[in-house]
Protein backbone atom coordinates (compact mmCIF):
# COMPACT_ATOMS: atom_id res chain seq x y z
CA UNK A 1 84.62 64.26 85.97
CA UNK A 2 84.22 67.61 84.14
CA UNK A 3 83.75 68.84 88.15
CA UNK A 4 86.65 67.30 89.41
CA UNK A 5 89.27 68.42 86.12
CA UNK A 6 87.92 72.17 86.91
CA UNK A 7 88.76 72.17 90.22
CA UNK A 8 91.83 70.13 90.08
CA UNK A 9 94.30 72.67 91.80
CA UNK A 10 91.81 72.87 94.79
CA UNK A 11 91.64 69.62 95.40
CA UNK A 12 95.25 69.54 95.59
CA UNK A 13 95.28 72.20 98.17
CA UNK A 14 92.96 69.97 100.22
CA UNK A 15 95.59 67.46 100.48
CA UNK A 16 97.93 69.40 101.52
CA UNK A 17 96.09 70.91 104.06
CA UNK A 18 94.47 67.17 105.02
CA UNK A 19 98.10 66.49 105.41
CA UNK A 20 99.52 69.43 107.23
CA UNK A 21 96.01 69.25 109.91
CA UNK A 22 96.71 65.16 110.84
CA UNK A 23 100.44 66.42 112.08
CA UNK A 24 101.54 68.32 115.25
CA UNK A 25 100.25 70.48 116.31
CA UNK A 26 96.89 70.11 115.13
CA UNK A 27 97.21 66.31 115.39
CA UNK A 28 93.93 64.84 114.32
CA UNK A 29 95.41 61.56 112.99
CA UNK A 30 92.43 60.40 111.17
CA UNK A 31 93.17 63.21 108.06
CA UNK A 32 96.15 61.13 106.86
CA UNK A 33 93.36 58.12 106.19
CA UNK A 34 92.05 60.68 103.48
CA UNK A 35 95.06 63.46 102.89
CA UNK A 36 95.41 61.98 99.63
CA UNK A 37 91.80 61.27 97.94
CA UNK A 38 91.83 64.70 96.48
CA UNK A 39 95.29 64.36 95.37
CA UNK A 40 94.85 60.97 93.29
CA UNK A 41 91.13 62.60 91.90
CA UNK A 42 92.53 65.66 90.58
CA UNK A 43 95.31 63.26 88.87
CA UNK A 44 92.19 61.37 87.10
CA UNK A 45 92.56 64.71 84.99
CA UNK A 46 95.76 65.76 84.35
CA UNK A 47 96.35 66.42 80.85
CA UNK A 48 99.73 65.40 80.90
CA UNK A 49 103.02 64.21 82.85
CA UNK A 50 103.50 68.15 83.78
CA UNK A 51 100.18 68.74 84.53
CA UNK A 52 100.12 65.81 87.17
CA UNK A 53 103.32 67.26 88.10
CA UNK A 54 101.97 71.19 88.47
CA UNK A 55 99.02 68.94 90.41
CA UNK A 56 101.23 67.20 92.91
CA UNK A 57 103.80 70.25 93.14
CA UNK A 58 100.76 71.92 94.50
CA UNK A 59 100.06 69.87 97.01
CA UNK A 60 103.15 69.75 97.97
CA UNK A 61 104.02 73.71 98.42
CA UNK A 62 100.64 73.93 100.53
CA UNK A 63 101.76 70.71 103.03
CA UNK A 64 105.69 71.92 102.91
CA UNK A 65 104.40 75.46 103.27
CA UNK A 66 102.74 75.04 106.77
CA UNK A 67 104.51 72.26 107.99
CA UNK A 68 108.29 74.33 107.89
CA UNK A 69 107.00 77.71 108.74
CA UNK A 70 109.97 77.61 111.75
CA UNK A 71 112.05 77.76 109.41
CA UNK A 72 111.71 81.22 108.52
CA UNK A 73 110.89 82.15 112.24
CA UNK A 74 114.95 81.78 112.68
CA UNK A 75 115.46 85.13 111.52
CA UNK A 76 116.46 85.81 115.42
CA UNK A 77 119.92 83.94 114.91
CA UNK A 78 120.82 85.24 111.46
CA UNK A 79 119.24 88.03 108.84
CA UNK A 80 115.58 87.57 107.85
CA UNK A 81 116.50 87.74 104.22
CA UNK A 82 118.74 84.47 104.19
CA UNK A 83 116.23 82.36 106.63
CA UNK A 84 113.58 83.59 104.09
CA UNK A 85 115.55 82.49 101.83
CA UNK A 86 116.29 78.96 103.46
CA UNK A 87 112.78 78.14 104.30
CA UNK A 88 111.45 78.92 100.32
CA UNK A 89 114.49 77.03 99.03
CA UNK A 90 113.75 73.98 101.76
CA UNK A 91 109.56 73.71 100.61
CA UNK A 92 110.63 74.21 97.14
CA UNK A 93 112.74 70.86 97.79
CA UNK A 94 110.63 68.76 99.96
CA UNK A 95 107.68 69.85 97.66
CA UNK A 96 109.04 68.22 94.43
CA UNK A 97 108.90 64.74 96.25
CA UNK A 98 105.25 64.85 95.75
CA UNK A 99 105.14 66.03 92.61
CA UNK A 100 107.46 63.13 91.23
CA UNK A 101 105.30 60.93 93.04
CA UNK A 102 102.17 62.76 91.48
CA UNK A 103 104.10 61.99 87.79
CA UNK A 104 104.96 58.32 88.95
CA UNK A 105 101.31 57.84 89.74
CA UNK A 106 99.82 59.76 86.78
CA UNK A 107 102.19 57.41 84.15
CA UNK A 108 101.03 54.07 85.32
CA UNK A 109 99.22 52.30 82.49
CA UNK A 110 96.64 51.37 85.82
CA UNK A 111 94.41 52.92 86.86
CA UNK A 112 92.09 50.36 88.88
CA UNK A 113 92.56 46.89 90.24
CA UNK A 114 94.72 45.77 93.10
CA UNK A 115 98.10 47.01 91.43
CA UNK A 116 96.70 50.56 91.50
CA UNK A 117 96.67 51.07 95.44
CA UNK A 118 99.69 48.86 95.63
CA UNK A 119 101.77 50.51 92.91
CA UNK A 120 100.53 54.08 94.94
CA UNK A 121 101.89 53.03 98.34
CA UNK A 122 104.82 51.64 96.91
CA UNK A 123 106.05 54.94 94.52
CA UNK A 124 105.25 56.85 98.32
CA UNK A 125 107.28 54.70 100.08
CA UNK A 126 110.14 54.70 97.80
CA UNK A 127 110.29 58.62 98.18
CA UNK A 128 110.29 58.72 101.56
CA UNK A 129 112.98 56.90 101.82
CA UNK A 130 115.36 58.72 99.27
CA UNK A 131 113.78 62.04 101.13
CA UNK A 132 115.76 60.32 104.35
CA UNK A 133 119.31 60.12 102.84
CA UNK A 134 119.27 62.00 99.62
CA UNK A 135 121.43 65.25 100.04
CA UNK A 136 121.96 64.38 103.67
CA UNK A 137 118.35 63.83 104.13
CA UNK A 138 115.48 65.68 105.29
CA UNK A 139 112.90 63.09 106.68
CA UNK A 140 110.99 65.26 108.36
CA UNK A 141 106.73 64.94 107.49
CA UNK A 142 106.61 60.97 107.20
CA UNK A 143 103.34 59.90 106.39
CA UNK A 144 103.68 57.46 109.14
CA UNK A 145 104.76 60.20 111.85
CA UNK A 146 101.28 61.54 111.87
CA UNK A 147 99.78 58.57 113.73
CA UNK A 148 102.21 59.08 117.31
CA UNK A 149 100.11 59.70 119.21
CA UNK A 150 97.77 56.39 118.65
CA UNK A 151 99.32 53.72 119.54
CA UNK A 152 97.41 50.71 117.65
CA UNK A 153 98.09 52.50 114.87
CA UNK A 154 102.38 52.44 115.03
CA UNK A 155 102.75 49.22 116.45
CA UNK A 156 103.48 47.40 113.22
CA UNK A 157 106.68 49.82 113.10
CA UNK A 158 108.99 46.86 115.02
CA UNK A 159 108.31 45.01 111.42
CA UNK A 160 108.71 48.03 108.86
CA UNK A 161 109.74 50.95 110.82
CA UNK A 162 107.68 53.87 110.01
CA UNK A 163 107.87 53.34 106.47
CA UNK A 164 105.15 50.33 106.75
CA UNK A 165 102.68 52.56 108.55
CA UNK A 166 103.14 55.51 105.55
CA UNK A 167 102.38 52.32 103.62
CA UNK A 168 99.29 51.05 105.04
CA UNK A 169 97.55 54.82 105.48
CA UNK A 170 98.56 55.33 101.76
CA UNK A 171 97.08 51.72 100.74
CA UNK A 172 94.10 52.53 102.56
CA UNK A 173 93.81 56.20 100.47
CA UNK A 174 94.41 55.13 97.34
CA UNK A 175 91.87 52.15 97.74
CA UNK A 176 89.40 55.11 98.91
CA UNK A 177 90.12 56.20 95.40
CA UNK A 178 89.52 52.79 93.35
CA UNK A 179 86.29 52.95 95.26
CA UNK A 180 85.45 56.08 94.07
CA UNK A 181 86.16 55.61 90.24
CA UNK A 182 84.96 51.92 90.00
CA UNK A 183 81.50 52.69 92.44
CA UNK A 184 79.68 51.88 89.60
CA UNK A 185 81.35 48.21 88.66
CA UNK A 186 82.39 47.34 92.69
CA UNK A 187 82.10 43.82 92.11
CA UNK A 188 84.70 43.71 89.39
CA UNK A 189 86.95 46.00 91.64
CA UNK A 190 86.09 44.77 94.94
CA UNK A 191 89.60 43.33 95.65
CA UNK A 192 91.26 46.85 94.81
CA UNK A 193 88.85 48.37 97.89
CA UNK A 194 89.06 45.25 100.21
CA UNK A 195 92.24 44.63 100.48
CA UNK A 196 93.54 48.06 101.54
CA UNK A 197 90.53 48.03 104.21
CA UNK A 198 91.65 44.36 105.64
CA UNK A 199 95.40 45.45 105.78
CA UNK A 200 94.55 48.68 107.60
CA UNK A 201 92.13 46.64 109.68
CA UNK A 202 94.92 44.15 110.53
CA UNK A 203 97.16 46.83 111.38
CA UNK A 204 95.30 47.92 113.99
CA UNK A 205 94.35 44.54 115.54
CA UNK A 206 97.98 43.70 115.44
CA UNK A 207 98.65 46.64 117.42
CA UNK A 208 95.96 46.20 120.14
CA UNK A 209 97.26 42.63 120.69
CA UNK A 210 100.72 43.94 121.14
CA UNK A 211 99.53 46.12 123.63
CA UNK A 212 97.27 44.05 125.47
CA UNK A 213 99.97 41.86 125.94
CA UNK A 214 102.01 44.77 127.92
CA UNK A 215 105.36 43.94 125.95
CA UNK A 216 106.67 47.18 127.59
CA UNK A 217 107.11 45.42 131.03
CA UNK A 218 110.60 43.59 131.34
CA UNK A 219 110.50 43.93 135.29
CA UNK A 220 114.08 46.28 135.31
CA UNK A 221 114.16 50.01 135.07
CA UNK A 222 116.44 52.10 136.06
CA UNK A 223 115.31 55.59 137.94
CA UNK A 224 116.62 58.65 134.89
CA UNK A 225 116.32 62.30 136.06
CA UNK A 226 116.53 64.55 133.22
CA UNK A 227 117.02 68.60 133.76
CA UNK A 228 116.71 70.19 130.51
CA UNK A 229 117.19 73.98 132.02
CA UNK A 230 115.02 74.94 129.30
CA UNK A 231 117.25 78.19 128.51
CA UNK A 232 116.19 80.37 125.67
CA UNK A 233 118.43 80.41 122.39
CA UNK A 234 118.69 84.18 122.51
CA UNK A 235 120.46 83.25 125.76
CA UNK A 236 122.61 80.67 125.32
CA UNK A 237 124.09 82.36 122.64
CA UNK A 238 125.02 85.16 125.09
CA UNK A 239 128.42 84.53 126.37
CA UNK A 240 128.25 86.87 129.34
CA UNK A 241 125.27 84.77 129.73
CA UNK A 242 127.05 81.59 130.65
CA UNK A 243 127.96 81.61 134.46
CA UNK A 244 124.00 82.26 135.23
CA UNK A 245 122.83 79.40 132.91
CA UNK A 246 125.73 76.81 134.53
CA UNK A 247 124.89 77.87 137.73
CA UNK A 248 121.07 77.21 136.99
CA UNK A 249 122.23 73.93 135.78
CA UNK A 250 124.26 73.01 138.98
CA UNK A 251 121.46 73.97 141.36
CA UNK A 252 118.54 71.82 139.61
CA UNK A 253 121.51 69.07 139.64
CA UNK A 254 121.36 69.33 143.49
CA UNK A 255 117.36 69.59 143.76
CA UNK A 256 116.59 66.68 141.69
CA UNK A 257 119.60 64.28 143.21
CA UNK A 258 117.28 64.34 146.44
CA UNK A 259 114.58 62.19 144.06
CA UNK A 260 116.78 59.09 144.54
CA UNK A 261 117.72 58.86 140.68
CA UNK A 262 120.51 56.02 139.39
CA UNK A 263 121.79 58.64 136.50
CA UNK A 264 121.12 62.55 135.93
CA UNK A 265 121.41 63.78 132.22
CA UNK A 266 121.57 67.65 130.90
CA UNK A 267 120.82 68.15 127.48
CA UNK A 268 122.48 68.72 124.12
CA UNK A 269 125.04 71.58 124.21
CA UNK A 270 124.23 72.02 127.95
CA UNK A 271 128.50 73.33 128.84
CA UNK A 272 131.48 72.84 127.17
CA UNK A 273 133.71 69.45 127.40
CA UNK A 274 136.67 71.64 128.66
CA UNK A 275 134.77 72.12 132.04
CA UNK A 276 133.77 68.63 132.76
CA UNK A 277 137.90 67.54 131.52
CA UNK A 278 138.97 70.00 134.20
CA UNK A 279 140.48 72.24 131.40
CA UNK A 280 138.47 75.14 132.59
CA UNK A 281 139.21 75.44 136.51
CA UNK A 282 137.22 77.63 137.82
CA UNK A 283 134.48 76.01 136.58
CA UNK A 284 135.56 72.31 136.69
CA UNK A 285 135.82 72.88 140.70
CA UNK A 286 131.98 74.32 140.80
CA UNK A 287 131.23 71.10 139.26
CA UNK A 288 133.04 68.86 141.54
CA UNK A 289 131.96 70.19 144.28
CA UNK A 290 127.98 69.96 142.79
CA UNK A 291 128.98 66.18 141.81
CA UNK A 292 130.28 65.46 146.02
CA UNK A 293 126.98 67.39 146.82
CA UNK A 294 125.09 64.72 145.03
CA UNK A 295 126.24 61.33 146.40
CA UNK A 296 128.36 60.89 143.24
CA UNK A 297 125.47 59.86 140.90
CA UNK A 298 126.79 59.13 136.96
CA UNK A 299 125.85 61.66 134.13
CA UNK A 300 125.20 62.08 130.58
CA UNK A 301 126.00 65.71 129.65
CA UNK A 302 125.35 67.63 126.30
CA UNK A 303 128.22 69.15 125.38
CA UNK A 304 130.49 71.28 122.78
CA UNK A 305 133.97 69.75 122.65
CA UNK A 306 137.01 70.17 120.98
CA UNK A 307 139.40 67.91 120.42
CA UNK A 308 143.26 67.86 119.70
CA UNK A 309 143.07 68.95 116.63
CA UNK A 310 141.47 71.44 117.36
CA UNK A 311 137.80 70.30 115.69
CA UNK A 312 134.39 70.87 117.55
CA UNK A 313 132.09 68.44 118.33
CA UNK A 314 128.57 68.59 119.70
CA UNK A 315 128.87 65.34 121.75
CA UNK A 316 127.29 63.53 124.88
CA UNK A 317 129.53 62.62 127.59
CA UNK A 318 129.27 60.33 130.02
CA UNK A 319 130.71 60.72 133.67
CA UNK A 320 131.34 58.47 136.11
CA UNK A 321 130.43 58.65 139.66
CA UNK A 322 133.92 59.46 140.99
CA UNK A 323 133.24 62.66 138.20
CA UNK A 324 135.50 60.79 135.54
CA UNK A 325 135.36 60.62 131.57
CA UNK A 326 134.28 57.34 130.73
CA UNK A 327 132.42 57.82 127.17
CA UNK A 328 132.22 60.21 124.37
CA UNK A 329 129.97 59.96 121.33
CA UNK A 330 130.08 62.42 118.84
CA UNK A 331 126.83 63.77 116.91
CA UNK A 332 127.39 61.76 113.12
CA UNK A 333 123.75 63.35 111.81
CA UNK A 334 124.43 67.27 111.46
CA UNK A 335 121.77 69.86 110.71
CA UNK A 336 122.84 71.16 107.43
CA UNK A 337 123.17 75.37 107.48
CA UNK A 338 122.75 74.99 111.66
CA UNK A 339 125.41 72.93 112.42
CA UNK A 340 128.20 72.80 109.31
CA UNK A 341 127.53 74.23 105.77
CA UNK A 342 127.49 72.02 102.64
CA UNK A 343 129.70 72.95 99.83
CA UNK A 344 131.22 75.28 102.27
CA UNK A 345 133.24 76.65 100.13
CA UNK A 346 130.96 77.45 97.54
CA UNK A 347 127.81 77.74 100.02
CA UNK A 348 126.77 81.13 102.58
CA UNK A 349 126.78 80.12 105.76
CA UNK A 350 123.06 81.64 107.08
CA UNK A 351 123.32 81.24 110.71
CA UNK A 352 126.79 82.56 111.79
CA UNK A 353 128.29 79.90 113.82
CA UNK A 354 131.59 77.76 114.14
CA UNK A 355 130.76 74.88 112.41
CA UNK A 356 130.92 71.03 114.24
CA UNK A 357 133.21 68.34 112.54
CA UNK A 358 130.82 64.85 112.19
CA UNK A 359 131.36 62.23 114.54
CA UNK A 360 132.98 58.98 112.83
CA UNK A 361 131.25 56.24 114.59
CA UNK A 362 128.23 54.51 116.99
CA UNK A 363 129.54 55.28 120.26
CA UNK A 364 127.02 53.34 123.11
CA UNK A 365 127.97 54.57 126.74
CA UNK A 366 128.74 52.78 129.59
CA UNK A 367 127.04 54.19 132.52
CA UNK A 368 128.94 53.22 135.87
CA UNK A 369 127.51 51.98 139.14
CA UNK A 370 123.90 51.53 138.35
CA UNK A 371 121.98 48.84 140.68
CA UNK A 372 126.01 47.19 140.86
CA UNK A 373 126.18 46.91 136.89
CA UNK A 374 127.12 48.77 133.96
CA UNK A 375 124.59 49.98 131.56
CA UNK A 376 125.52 51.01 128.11
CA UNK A 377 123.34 53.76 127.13
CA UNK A 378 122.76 54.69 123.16
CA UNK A 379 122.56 58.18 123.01
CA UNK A 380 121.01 60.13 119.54
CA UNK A 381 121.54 63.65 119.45
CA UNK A 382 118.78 66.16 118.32
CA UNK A 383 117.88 65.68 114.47
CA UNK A 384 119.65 61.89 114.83
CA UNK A 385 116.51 61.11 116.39
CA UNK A 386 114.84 61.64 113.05
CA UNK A 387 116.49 58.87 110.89
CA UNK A 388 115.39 55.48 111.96
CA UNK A 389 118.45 53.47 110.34
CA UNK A 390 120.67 55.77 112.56
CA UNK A 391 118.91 55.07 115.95
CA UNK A 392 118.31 51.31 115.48
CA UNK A 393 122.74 50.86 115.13
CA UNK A 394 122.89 52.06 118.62
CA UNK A 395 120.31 49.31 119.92
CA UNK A 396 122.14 46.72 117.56
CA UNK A 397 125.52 47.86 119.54
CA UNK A 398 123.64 46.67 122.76
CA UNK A 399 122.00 49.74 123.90
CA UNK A 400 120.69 48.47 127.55
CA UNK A 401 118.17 51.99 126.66
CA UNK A 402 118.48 55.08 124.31
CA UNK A 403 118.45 58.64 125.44
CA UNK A 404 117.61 61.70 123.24
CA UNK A 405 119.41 64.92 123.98
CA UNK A 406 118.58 68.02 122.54
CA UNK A 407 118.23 71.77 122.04
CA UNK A 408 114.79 72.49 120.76
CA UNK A 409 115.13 75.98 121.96
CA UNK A 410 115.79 77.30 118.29
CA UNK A 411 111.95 77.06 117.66
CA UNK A 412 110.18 77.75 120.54
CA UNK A 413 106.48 79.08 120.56
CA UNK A 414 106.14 76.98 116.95
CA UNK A 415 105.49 73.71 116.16
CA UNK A 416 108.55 72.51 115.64
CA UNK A 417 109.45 70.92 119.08
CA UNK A 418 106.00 68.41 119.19
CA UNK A 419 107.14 67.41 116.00
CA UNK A 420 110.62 66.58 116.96
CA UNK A 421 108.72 65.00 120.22
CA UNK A 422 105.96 62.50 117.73
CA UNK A 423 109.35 60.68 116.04
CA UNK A 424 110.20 59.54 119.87
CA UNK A 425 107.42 56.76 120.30
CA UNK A 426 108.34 55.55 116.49
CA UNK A 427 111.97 55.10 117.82
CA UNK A 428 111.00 53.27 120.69
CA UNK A 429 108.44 50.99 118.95
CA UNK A 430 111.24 50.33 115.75
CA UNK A 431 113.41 48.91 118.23
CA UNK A 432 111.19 48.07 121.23
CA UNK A 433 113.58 49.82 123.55
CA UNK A 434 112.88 52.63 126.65
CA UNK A 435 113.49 56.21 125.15
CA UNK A 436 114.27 59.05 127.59
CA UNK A 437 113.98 62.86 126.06
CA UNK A 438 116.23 65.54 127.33
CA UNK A 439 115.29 68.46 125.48
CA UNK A 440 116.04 71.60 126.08
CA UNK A 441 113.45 74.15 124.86
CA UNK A 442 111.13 71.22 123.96
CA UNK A 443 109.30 68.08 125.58
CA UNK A 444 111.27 66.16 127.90
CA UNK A 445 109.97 62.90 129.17
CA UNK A 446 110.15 58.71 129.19
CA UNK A 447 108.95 56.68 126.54
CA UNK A 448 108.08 53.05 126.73
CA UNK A 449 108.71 50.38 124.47
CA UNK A 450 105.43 50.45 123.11
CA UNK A 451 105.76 54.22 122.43
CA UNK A 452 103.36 55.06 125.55
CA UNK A 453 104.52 58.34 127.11
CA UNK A 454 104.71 56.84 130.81
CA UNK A 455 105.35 61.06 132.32
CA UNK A 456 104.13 64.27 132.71
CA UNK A 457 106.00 66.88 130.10
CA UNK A 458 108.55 69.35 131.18
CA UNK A 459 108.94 72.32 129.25
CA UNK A 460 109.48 75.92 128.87
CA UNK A 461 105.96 76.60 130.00
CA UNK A 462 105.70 73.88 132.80
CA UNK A 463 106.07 75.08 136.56
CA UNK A 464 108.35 71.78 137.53
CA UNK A 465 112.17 72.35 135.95
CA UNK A 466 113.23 68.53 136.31
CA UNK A 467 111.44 65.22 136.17
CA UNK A 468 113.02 62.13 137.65
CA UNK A 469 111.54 58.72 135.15
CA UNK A 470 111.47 55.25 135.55
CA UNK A 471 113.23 53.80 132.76
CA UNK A 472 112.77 49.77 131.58
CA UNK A 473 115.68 47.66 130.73
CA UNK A 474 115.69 46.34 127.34
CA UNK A 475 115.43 42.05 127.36
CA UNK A 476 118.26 42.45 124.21
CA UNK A 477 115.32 40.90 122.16
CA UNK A 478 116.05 42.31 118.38
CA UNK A 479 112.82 43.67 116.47
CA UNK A 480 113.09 42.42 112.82
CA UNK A 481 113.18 46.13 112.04
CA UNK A 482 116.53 46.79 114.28
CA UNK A 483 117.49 43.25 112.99
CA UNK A 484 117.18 44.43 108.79
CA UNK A 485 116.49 47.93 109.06
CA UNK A 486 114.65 50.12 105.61
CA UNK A 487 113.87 46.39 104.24
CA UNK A 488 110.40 47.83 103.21
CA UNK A 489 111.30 51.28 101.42
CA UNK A 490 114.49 49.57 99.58
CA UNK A 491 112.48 46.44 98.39
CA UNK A 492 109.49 49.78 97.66
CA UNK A 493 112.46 51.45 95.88
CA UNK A 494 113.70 48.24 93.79
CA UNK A 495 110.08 48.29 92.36
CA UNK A 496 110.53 51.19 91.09
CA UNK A 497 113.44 51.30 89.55
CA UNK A 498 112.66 47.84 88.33
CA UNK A 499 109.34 49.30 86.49
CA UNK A 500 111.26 52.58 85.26
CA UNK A 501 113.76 50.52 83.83
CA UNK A 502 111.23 48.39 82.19
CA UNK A 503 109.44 51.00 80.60
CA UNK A 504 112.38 52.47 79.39
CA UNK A 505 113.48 49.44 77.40
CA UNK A 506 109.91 48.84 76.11
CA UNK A 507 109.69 52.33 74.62
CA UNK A 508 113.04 51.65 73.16
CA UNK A 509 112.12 48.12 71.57
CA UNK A 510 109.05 50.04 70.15
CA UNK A 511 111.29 53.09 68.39
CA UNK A 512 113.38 49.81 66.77
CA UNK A 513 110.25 47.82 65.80
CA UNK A 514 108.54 50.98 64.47
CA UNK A 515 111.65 52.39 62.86
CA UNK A 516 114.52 50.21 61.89
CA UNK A 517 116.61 52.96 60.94
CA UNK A 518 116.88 53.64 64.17
């Protein structure tokens, strides 16, 4: 004990770098089964409710620290001082979310038995979920995100979402820890250990049945060609820049229309909506003449837009295959400082930009002429792909199959992209639905229904510049996650409330009983 209270601070370092090593781009899932053993032993010894919260703001800093580094690699697009400034401000943030949970778990009166593992996972949980929506949300670093890339492991996520697999790895640590404390008296605390194992256990067994029993065959795909164009930011932002990158566009249009696809999609922010209305000309007619050259094939396009009123939107739109306008959705999820600036008027705005209005509502696509039907196609834009309640309204709108469009091109040569890519397969599995990535900058490629990555990658390092996938069908059958949605992390989050609020009166009917002056 003496050991473990002098080292305390290390110990939290090693969780935070337990945690940070299990995500992209190290990936080696198995870390999150531990990240936080050295985290709960170093609370064993805090002193007090601000030493457990020094502890866990440790930890924190270290995982936040590594994870975000992009962050301050954006110093390309604005001045190195303010993205410096962003990225200290953003770990700072995401950091206190484990040190409140490091408080929560340092004040419960248990300490062993079943309720300590339980009461662990559940004051996680609860956080990860306000991390989602508080303040716009961040929820980027799930717990649950770290295990994408095996798929036993994520399947339960059609039940929970990924909150239930954050739930079962922390379980599983925190009944590590009862082990630990209680190795001496096991038989009195053998529930507290065996439980977490036989969930965790289950887990996985529940996810090799699902995919033994190939649920991502429905026997209808349709054949998606995705050119991302992979353009660098530095680039894009160059307007002299534009008539090479469009033309670029318009040529791997032609090449990959030769593959036999039903649909072609460009990625986020690919041209403006004025060329594809016919508002621009000389452009419009270069892409009329590209969309005759093709056999009149449907499109989703990535696009800025403005409206009448003169707002801009970063939208997808979909054309038909006489080269009409049939669909707009508008991006609802914007990146806060990238894409508008809170508090505007109070608020710098770091990367100098014309900021996008937010989209109103869940707009799914029809896409025209596909196998003589019409598809409806939910489409989530960039960081939308990161908020599971988001994606799953798309599906519950009758999504036929989601798409993902978007510009990963900001943080190229980091990290950043894979772990845009790992929330892809969560998406799919949530809502057991086809996913098809367009990312510019990034990973494009097809996901299954069981989050299986059925193709090859193209990216920015990759010799091939378009990929043509087979996409499935969904069978319209609604997951109980698309069905009731955060169920786990609100019922997680009612707990706690629920206890705080019972503590709260208890220490109050204690000051009466103990005073009555009072």
């Amino acid at each position: 004990m003496n050991l473990i209270k002098r080292y305390r601070y290390l110990l939290a370092v090693g969780s935070g770098v337990l945690l940070f090593c299990s995500f992209p781009s190290i990936n080696f899932f198995p870390f999150a089964w531990v990240s936080l053993v050295p985290l709960l032993l170093a609370l064993e010894c805090a002193e007090d409710w601000k030493a457990a919260f020094r502890i866990g703001y440790v930890s924190g800093l270290v995982f936040f620290a590594v994870l975000l580094i992009a962050i301050a690699l954006l110093y390309p697009y604005a001045n190195i001082f303010t993205t410096a400034l962003g990225y200290l401000l953003l770990v700072g943030y995401t950091a206190l979310y484990i040190a409140v949970f490091a408080l929560f778990v340092h004040r419960m009166s248990w300490q062993s038995g079943i309720l300590y593992p339980t009461s662990v996972a559940v004051v996680w949980v609860s956080l990860e979920w306000v991390r989602g929506w508080l303040l716009t949300g961040f929820p980027w670093g799930f717990m649950g995100y770290s295990q994408w890339n095996y798929l036993p492991g994520i399947q339960i996520a059609s039940l929970t979402g990924v909150y239930g697999v954050s739930f079962v790895i922390v379980f599983f640590n925190a009944g590590i820890v009862t082990f630990i404390r209680n190795r001496h008296a096991l038989r009195k605390e053998i529930i507290a250990f065996a439980v977490p194992c036989i969930l965790a256990i289950a887990t996985l067994v529940y996810g090799y049945v699902v995919i033994g029993k190939g649920q991502a065959a429905s026997g209808n795909a349709v054949k998606v060609a995705l050119v991302p164009g992979n353009i660098s930011q530095l680039e894009k932002w160059k307007q002299d820049s534009f008539p090479k990158i469009f033309s670029k566009y318009l040529n791997l249009t032609e090449q990959v229309a030769g593959e036999g696809p039903d649909i072609i999609v460009w990625p986020e922010t690919a041209v403006s909506g004025q060329i594809l209305s016919g508002e621009l000309e000389g452009y419009h007619k270069y892409f009329e003449r590209m969309h005759q050259n093709i056999g009149k094939l449907p499109m989703l396009i990535g696009a800025t837009d403005l409206d009448v009123m003169g707002d801009l939107y970063n939208r997808v739109v979909s054309m038909s295959s006489e080269g009409k306008i049939v669909g707009k959705y508008a991006k609802m999820k914007l990146v806060p400082f990238g894409e508008y600036v809170p508090l505007g008027d109070f608020l710098p705005n770091f990367i100098q930009f014309r900021p996008y209005a937010h989209g109103k509502t869940i707009e799914v696509l029809p896409i025209s002429e596909v196998n003589e039907t019409v598809l409806e196609v939910g489409t989530s834009i960039c960081f939308e792909s990161a908020f599971p309640d988001h994606f799953r309204q798309f599906v519950r709108k009758g999504a036929d199959m989601m798409g993902i469009l978007t510009n990963d091109a900001w943080f190229s040569g980091t990290a950043f992209p894979e772990l845009h890519l790992a929330m892809a397969p969560f998406r799919a599995v949530e809502n057991r639905i086809a996913v098809f990535r367009c990312a510019n900058g990034g990973y494009s490629c097809a996901v299954d229904r069981i989050g299986r990555i059925t193709t090859g990658f193209v990216t920015p390092g990759t010799t091939e510049e378009h990929l043509v996938a087979n996409v499935e069908l969904s069978d319209k059958k609604k997951t109980i996650y698309t069905r009731f949605g955060d169920w786990l992390p609100i019922l997680c989050f009612v707990i706690c409330i629920s206890w705080i609020v019972y503590r709260l009166l208890n220490h109050y009917y204690i000051v009466k009983l103990t005073d009555p002056a009072e």
